[in-house]
N, C-alpha and C. Protein backbone atom coordinates (compact mmCIF):
# COMPACT_ATOMS: atom_id res chain seq x y z
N UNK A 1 38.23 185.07 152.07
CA UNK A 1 37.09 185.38 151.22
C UNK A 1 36.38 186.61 151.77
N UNK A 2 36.06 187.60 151.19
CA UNK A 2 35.24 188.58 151.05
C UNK A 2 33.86 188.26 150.78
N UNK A 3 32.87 188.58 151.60
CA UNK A 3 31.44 187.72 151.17
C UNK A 3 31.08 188.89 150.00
N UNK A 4 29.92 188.83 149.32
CA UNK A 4 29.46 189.57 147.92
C UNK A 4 28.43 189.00 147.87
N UNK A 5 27.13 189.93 147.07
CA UNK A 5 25.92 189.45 146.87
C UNK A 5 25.77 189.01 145.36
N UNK A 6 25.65 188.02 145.28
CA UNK A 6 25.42 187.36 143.95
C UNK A 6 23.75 186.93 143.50
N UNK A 7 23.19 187.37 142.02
CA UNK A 7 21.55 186.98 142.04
C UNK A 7 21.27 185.62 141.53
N UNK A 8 22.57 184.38 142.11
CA UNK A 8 22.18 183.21 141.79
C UNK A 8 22.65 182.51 143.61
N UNK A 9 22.33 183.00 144.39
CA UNK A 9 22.54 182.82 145.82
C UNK A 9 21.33 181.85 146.16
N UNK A 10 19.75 182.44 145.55
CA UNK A 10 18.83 181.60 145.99
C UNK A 10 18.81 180.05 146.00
N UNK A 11 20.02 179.61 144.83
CA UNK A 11 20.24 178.23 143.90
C UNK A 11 21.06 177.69 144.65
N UNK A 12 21.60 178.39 145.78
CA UNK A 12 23.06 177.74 146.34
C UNK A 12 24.13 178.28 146.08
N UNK A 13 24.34 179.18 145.24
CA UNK A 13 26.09 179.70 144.95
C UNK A 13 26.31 180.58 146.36
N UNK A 14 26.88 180.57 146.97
CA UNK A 14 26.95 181.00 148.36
C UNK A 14 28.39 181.85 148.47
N UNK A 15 27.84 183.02 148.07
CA UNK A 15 29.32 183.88 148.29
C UNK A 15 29.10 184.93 149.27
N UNK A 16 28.70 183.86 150.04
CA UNK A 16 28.20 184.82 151.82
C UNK A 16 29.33 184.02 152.81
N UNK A 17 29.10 182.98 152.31
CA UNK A 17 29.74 182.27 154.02
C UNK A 17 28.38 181.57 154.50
N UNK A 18 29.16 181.14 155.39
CA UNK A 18 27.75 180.63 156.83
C UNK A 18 27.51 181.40 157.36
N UNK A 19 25.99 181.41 158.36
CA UNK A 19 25.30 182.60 159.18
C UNK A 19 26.06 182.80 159.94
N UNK A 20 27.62 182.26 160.40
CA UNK A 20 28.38 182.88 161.69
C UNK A 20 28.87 184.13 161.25
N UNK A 21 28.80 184.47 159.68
CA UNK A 21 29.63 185.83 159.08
C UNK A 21 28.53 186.94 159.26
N UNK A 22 26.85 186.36 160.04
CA UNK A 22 26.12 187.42 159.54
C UNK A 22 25.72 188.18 160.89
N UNK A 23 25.45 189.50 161.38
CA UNK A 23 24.58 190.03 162.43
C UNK A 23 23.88 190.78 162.44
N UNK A 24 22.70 190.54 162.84
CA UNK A 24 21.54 191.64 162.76
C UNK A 24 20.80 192.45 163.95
N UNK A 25 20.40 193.39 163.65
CA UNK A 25 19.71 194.52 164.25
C UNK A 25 18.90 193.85 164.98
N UNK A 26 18.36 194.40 166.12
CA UNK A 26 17.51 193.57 167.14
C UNK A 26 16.01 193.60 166.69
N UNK A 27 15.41 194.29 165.72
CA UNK A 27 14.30 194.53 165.14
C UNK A 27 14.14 193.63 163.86
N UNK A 28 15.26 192.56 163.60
CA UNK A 28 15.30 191.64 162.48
C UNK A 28 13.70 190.56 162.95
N UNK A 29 13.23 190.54 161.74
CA UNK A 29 11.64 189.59 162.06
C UNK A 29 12.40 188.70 160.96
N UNK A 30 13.10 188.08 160.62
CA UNK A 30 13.65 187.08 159.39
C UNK A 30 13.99 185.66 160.30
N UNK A 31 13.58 184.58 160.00
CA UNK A 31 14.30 183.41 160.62
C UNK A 31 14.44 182.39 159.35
N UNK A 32 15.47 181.78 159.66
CA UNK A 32 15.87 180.56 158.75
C UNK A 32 14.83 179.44 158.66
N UNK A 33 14.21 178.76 157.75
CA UNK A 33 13.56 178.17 157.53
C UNK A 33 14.03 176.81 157.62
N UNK A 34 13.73 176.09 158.82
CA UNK A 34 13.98 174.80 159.28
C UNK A 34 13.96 173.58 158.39
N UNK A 35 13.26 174.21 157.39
CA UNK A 35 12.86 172.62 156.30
C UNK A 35 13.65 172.84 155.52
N UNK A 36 14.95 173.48 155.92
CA UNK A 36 15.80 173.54 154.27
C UNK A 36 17.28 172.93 155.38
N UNK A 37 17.92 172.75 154.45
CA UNK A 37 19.42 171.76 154.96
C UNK A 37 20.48 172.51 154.45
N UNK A 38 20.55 172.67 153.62
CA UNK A 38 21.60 172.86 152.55
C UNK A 38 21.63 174.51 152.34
N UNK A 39 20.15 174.67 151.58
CA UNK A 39 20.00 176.09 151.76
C UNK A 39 19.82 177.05 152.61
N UNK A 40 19.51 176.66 153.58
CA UNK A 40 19.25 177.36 154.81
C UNK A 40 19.53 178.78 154.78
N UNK A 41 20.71 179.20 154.95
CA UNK A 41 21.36 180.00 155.10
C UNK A 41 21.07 180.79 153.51
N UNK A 42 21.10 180.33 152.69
CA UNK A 42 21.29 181.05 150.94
C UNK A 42 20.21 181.58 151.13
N UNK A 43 18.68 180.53 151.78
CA UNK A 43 17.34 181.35 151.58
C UNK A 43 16.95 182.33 152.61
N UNK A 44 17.77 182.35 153.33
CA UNK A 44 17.85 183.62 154.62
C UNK A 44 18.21 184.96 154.28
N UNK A 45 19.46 184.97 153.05
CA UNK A 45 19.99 185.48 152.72
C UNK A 45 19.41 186.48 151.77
N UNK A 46 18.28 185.69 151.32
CA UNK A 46 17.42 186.02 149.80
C UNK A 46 16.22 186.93 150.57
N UNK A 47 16.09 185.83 151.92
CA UNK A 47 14.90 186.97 152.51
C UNK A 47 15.25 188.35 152.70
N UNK A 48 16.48 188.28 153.48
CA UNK A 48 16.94 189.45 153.89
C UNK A 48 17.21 190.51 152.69
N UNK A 49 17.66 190.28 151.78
CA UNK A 49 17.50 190.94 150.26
C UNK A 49 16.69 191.61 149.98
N UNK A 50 15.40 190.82 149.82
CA UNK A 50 13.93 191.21 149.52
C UNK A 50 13.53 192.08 150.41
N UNK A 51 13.60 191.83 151.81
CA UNK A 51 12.97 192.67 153.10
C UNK A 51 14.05 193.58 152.83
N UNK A 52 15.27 194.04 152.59
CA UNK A 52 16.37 195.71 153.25
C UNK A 52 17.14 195.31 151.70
N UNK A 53 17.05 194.88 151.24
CA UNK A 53 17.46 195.38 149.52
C UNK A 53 19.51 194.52 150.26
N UNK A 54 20.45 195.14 149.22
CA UNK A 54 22.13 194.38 149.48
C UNK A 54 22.54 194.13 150.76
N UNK A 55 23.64 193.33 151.17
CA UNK A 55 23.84 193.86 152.62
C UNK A 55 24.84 194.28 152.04
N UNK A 56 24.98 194.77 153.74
CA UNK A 56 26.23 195.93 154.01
C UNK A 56 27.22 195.15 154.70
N UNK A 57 28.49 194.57 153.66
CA UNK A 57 29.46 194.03 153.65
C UNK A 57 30.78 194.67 154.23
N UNK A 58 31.32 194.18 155.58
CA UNK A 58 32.42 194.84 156.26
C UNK A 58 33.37 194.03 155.93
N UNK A 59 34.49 194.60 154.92
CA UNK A 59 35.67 193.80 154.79
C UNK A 59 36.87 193.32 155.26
N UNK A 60 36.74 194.00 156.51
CA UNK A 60 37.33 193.94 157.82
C UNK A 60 37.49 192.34 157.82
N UNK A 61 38.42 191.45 158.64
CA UNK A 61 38.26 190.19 159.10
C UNK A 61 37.79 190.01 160.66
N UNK A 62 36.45 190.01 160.65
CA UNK A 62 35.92 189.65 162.05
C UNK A 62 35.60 188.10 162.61
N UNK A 63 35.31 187.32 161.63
CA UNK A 63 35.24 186.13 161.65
C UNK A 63 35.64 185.07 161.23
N UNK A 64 36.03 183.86 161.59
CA UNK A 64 37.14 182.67 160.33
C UNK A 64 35.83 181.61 160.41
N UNK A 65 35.74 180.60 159.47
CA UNK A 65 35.54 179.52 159.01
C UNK A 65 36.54 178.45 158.95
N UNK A 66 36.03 177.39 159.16
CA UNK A 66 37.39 176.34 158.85
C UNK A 66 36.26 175.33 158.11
N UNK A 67 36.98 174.73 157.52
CA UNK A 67 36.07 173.60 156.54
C UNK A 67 36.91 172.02 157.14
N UNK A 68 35.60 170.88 157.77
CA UNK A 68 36.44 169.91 158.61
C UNK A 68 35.13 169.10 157.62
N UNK A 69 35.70 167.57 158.29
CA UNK A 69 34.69 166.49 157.80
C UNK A 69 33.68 166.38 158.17
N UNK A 70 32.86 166.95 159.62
CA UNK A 70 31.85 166.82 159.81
C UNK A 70 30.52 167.85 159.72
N UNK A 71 31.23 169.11 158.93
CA UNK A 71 30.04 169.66 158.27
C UNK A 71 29.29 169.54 157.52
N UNK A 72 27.95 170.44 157.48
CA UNK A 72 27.33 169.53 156.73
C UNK A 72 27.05 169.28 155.13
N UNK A 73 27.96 170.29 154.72
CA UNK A 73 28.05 170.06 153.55
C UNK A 73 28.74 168.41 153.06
N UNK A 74 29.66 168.08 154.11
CA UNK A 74 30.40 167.34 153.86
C UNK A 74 29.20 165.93 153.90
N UNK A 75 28.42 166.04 154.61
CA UNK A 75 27.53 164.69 155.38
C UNK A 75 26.75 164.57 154.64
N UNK A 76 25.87 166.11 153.96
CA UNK A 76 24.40 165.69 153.10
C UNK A 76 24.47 165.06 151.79
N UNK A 77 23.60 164.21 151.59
CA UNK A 77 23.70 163.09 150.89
C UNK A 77 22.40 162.79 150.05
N UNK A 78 21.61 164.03 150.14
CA UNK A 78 20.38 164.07 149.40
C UNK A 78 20.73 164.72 147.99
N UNK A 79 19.32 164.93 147.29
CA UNK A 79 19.63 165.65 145.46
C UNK A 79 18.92 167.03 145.98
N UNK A 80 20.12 168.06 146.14
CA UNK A 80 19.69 169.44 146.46
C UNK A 80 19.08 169.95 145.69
N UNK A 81 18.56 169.56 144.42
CA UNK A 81 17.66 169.84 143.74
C UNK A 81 16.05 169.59 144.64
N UNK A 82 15.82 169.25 144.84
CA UNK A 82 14.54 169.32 146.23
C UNK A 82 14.20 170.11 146.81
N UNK A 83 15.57 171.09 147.74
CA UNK A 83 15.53 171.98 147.95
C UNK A 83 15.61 173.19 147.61
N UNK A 84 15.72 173.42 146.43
CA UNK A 84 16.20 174.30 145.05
C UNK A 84 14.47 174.56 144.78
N UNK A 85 13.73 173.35 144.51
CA UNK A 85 12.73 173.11 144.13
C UNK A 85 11.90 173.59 144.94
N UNK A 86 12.00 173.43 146.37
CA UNK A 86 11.31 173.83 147.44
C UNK A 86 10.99 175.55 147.43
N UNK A 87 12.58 175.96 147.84
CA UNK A 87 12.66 177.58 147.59
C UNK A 87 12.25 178.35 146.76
N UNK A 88 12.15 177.88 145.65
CA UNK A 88 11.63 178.37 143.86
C UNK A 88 10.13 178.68 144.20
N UNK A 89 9.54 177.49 144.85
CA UNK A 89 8.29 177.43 145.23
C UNK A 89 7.89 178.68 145.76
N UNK A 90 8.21 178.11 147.06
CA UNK A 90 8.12 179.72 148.17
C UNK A 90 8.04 181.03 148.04
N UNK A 91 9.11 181.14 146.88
CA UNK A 91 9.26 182.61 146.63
C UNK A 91 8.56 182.90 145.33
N UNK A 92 8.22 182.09 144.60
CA UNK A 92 7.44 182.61 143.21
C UNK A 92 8.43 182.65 142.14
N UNK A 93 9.65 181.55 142.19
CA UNK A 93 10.51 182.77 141.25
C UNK A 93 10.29 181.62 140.14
């Protein structure tokens, strides 16, 4: 997978990857917002958007993913609508 910025990312469509695909400049003031599970990473993603506009996508393969049973996509067991709900909030949208 090639990550890509998509403007339904804030909702969860996640065509980033996990934060292991991401690295930033030592002057980054952005942190992941602890009260999110699911989104975590999507609403990090959205910040970073807003604060430096697309990222800058290296298509290079620097990093792998593997998908096992104990991630947490696999474990969470809540209605991500909550957190959908949460983020919507936050940002005004």
């Amino acid at each position: 997978m090639v990550p890509r910025w998509n403007d339904k990312i804030i909702y969860g469509v996640n065509t980033i990857s996990s934060p292991s695909v991401l690295s930033f400049r030592k002057n980054n003031s952005s942190f992941f917002d602890e009260d999110l599970t699911m989104l975590m990473d999507c609403e990090m993603y959205y910040q970073l958007y807003i604060k430096y506009g697309l990222p800058k996508i290296i298509t290079d393969c620097l990093t792998t993913n593997r998908i096992h049973q104990h991630q947490i996509s696999s474990l969470y067991n809540k209605d991500i609508n909550s957190e959908i709900n949460y983020v919507k909030n936050k940002h005004n949208i």
